[in-house]
N, C-alpha and C. Protein backbone atom coordinates (compact mmCIF):
# COMPACT_ATOMS: atom_id res chain seq x y z
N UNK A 1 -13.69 8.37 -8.78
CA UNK A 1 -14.53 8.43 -9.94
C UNK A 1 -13.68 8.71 -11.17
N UNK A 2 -14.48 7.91 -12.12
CA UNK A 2 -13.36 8.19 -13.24
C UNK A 2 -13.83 8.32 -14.46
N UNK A 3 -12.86 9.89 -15.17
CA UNK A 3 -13.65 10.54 -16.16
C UNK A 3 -14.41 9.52 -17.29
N UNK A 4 -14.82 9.90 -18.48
CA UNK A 4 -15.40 9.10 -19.11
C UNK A 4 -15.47 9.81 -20.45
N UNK A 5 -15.43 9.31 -21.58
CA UNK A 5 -16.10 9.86 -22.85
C UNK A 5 -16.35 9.13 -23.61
N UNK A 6 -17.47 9.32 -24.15
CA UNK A 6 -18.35 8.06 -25.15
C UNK A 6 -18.40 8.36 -26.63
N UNK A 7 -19.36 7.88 -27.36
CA UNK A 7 -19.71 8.67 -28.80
C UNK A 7 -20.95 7.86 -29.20
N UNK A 8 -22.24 9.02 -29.34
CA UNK A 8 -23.60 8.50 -29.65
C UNK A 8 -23.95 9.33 -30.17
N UNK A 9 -25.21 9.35 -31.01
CA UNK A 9 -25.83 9.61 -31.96
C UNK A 9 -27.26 10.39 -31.08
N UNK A 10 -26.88 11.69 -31.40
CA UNK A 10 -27.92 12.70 -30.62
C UNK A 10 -28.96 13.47 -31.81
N UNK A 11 -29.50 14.32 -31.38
CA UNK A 11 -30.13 15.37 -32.26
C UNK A 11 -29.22 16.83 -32.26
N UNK A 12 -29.06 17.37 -33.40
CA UNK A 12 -27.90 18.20 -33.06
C UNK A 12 -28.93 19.88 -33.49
N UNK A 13 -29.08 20.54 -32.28
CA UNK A 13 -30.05 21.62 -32.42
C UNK A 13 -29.57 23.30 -34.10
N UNK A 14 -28.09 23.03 -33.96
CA UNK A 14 -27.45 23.68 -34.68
C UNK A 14 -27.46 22.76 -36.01
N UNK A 15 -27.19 21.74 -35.94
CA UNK A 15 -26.90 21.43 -37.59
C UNK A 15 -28.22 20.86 -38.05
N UNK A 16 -29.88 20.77 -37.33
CA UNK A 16 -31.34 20.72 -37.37
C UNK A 16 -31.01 19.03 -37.94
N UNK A 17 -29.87 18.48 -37.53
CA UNK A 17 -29.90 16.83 -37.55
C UNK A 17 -29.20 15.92 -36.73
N UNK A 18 -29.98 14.67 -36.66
CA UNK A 18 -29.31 13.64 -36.17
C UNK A 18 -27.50 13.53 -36.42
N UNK A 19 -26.52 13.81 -35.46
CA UNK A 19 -24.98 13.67 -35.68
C UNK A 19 -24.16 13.06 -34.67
N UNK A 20 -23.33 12.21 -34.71
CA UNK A 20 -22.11 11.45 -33.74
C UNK A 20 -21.69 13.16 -32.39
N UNK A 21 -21.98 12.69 -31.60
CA UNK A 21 -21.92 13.35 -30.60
C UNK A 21 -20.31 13.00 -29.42
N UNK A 22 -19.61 13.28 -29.24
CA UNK A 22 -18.66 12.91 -27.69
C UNK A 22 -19.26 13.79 -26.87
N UNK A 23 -19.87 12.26 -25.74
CA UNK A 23 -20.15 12.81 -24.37
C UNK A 23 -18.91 12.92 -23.98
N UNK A 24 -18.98 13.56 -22.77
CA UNK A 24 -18.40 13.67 -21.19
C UNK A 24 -18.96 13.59 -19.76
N UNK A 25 -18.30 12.70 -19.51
CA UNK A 25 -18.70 12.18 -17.87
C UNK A 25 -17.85 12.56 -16.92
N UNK A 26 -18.10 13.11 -15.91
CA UNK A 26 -17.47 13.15 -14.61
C UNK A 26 -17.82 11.55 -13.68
N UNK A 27 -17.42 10.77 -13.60
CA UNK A 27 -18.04 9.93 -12.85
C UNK A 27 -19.02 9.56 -13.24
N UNK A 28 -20.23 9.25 -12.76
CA UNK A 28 -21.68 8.88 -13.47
C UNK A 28 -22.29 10.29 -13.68
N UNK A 29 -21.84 11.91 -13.74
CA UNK A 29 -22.76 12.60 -14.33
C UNK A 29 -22.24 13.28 -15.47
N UNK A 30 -23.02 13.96 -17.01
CA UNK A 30 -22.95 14.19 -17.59
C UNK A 30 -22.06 15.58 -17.37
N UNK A 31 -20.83 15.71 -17.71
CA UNK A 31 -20.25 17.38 -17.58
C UNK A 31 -20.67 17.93 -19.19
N UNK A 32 -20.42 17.07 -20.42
CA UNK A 32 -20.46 18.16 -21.55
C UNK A 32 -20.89 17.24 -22.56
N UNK A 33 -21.59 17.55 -23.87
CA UNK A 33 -21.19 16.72 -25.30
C UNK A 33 -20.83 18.21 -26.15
N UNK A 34 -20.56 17.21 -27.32
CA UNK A 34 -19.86 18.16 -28.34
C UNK A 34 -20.08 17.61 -29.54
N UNK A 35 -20.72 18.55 -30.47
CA UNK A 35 -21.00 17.87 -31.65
C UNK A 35 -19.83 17.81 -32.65
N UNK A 36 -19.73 16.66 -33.01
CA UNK A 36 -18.50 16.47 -34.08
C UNK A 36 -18.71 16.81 -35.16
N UNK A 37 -19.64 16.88 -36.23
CA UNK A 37 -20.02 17.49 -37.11
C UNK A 37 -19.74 19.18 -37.23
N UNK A 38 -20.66 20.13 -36.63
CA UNK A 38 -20.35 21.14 -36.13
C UNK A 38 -19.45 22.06 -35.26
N UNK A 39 -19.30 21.16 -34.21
CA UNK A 39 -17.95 21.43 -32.90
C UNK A 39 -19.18 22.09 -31.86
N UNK A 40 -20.42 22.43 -32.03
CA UNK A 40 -21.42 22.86 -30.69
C UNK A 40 -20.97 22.45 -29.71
N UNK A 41 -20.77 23.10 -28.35
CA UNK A 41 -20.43 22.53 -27.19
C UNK A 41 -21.64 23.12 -26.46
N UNK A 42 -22.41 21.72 -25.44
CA UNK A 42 -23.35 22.24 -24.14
C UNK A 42 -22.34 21.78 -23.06
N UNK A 43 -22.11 22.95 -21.83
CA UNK A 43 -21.81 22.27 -20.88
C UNK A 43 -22.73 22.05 -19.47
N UNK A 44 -22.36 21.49 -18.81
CA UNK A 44 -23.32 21.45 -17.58
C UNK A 44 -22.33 22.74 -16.39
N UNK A 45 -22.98 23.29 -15.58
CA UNK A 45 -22.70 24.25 -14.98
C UNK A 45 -21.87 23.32 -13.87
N UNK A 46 -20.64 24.70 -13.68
CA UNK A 46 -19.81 23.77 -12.55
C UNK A 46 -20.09 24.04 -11.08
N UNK A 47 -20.94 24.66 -10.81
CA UNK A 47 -21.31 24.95 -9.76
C UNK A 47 -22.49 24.00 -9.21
N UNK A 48 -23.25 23.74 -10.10
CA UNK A 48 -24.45 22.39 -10.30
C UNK A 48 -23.66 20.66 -9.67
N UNK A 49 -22.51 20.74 -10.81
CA UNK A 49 -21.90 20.06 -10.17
C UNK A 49 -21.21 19.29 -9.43
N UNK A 50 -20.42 20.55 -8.79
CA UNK A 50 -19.60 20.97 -6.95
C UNK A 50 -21.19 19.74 -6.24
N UNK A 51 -22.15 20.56 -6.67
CA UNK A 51 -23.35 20.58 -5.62
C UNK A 51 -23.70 18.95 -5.73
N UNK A 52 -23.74 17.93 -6.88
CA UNK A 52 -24.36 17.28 -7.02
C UNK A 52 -22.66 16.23 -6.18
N UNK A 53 -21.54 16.58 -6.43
CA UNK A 53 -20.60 15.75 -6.18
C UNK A 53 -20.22 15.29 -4.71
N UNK A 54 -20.83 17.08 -4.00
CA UNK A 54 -20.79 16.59 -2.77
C UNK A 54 -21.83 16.04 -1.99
N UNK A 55 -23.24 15.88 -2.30
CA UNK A 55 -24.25 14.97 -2.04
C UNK A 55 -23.64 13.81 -2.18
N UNK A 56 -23.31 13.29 -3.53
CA UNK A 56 -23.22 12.18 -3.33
C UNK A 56 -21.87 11.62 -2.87
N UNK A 57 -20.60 12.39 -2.73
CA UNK A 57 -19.63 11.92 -1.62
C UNK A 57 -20.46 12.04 -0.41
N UNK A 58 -21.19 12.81 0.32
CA UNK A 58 -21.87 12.67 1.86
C UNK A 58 -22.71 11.40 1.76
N UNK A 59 -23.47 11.13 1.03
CA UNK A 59 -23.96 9.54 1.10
C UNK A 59 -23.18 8.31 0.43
N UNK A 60 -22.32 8.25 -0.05
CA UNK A 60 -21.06 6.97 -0.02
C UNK A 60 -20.59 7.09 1.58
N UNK A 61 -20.26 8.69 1.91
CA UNK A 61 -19.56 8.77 3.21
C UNK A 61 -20.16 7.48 4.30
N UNK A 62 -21.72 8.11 4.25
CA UNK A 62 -22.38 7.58 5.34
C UNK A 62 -23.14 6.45 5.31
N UNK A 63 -23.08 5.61 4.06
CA UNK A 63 -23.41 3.99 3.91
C UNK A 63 -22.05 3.32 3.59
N UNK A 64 -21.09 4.11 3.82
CA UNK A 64 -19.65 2.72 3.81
C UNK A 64 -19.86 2.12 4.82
N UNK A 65 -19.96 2.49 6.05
CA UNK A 65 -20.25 1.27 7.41
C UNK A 65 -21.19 0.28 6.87
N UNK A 66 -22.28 0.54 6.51
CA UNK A 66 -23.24 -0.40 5.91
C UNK A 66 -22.90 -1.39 5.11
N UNK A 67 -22.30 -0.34 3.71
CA UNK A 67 -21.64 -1.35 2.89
C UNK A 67 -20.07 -2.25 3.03
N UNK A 68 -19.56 -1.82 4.05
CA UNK A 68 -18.43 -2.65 4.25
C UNK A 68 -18.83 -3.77 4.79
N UNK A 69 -19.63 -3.57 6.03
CA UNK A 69 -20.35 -4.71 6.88
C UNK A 69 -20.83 -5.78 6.06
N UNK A 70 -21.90 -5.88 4.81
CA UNK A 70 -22.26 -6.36 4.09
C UNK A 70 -21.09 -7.11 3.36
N UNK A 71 -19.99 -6.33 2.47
CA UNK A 71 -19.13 -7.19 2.07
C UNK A 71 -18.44 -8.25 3.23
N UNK A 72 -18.05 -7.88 4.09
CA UNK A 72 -17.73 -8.62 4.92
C UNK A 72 -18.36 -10.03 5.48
N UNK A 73 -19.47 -9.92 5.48
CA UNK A 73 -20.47 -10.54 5.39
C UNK A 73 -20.15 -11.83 4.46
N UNK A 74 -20.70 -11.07 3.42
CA UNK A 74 -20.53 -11.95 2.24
C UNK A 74 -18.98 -12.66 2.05
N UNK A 75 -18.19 -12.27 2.40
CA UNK A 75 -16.48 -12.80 2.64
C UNK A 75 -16.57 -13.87 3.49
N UNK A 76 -17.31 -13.20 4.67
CA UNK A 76 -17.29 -14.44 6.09
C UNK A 76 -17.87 -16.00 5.54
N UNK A 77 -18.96 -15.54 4.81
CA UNK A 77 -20.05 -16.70 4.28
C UNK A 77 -19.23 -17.62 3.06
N UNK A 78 -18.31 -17.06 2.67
CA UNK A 78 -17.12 -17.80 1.29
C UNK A 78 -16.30 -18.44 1.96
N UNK A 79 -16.08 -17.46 3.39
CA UNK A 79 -14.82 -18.91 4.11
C UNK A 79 -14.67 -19.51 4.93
N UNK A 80 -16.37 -19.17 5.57
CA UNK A 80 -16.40 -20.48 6.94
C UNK A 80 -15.72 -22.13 6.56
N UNK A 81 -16.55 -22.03 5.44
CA UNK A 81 -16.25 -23.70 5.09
C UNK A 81 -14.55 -23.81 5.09
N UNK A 82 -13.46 -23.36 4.74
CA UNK A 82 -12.25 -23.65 4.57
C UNK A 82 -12.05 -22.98 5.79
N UNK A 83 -12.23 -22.70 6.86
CA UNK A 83 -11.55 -22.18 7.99
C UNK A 83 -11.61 -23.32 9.03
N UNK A 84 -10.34 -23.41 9.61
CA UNK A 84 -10.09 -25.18 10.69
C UNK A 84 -11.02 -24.93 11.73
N UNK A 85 -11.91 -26.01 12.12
CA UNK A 85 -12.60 -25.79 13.49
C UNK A 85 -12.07 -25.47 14.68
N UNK A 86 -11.01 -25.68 15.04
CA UNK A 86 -10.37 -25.29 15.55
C UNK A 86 -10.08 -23.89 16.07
N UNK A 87 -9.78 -23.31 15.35
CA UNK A 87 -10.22 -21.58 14.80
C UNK A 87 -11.26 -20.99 16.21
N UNK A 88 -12.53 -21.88 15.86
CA UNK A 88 -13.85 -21.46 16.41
C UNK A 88 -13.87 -22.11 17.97
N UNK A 89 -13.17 -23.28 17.80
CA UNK A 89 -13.52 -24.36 19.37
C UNK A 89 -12.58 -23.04 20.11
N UNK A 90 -11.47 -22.85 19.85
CA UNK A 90 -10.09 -22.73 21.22
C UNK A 90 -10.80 -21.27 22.27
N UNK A 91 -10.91 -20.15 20.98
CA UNK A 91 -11.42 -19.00 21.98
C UNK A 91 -12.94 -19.82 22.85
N UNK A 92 -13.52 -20.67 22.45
CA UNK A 92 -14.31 -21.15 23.34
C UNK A 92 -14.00 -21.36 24.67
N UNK A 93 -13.40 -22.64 24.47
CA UNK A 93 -12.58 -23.60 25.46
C UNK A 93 -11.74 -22.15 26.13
N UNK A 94 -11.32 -21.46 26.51
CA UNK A 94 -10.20 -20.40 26.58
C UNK A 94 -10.87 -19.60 27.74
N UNK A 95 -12.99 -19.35 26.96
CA UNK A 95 -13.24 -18.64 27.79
C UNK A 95 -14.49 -19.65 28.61
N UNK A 96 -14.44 -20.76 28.68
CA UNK A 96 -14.72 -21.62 29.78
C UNK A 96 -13.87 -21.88 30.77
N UNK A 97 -12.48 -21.65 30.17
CA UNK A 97 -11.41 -22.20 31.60
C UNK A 97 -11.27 -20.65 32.42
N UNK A 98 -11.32 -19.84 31.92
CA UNK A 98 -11.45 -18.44 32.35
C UNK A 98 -12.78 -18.24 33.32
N UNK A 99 -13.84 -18.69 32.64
CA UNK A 99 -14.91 -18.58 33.51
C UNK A 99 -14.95 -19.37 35.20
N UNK A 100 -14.55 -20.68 34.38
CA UNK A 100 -14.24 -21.96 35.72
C UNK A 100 -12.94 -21.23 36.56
N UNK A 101 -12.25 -20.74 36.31
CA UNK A 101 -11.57 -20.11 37.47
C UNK A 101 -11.80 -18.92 38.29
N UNK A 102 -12.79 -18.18 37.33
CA UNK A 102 -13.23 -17.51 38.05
C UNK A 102 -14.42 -17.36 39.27
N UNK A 103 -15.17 -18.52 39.23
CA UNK A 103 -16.20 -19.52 39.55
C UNK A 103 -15.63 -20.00 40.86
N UNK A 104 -14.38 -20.32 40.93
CA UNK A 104 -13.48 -20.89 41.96
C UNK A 104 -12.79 -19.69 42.84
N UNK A 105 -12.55 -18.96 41.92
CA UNK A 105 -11.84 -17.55 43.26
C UNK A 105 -13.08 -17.06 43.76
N UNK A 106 -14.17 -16.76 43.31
CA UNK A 106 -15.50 -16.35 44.04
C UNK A 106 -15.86 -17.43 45.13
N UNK A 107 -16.37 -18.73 44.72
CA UNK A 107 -16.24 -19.99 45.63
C UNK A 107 -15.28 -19.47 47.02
N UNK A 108 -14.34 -19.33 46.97
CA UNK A 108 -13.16 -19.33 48.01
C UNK A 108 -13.69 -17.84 48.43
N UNK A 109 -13.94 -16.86 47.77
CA UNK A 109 -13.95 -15.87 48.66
C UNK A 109 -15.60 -15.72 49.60
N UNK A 110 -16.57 -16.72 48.89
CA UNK A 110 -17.30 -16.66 49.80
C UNK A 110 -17.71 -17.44 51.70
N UNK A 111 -16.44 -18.58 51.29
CA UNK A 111 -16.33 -18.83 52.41
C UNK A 111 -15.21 -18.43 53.63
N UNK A 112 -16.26 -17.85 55.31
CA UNK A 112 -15.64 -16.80 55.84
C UNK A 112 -14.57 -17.64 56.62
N UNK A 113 -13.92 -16.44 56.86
CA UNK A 113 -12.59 -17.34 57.43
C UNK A 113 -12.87 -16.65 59.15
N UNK A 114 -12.73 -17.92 60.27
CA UNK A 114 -12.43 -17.69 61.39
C UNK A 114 -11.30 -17.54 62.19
């Protein structure tokens, strides 16, 4: 995540007017603004935070399987078309001749020997 600082036009409770404000972002949440006019600083509590940062690292944690799968997905679907058929036939063919021999050692072992 990556910090952030902006500049917008807030209500400024100390100077009783509209003034150019610098936010601050942690990632997508608000840590502070600061009025430029005045210098007022609100911050957001760091303990609030901690709390909100590790929620949402525990749910990135636990939809990356999801969301990787999905990109992948979407990757697979961009390069079937340029990938040689070939590619797809051989592990086929590979595990038919595998099967057919195995088809044949069973064959042989079911007939008994006198």
């Amino acid at each position: 995540m990556k910090d952030k600082e902006a500049k917008i036009v807030l209500f400024c409770v100390s100077c009783n007017k509209e003034s150019l404000h610098t936010v601050y972002y942690i990632g997508n949440y608000l840590r502070r603004t600061s009025c430029d006019s005045c210098g007022r600083k609100i911050e957001i509590d760091r303990r609030h935070l901690r709390t909100v940062f590790a929620e949402d690292f525990i749910n990135r944690i636990l939809t990356k399987p999801h969301r990787m799968t999905e990109d992948m997905k979407k990757a697979m679907a961009t390069l079937i078309p340029f990938l040689p058929k070939r590619l797809f036939r051989e592990p086929l063919k590979v595990i038919k001749e595998v099967y057919a021999v195995l088809r044949k050692d069973n064959g042989n072992n079911n007939v008994k020997k006198e």
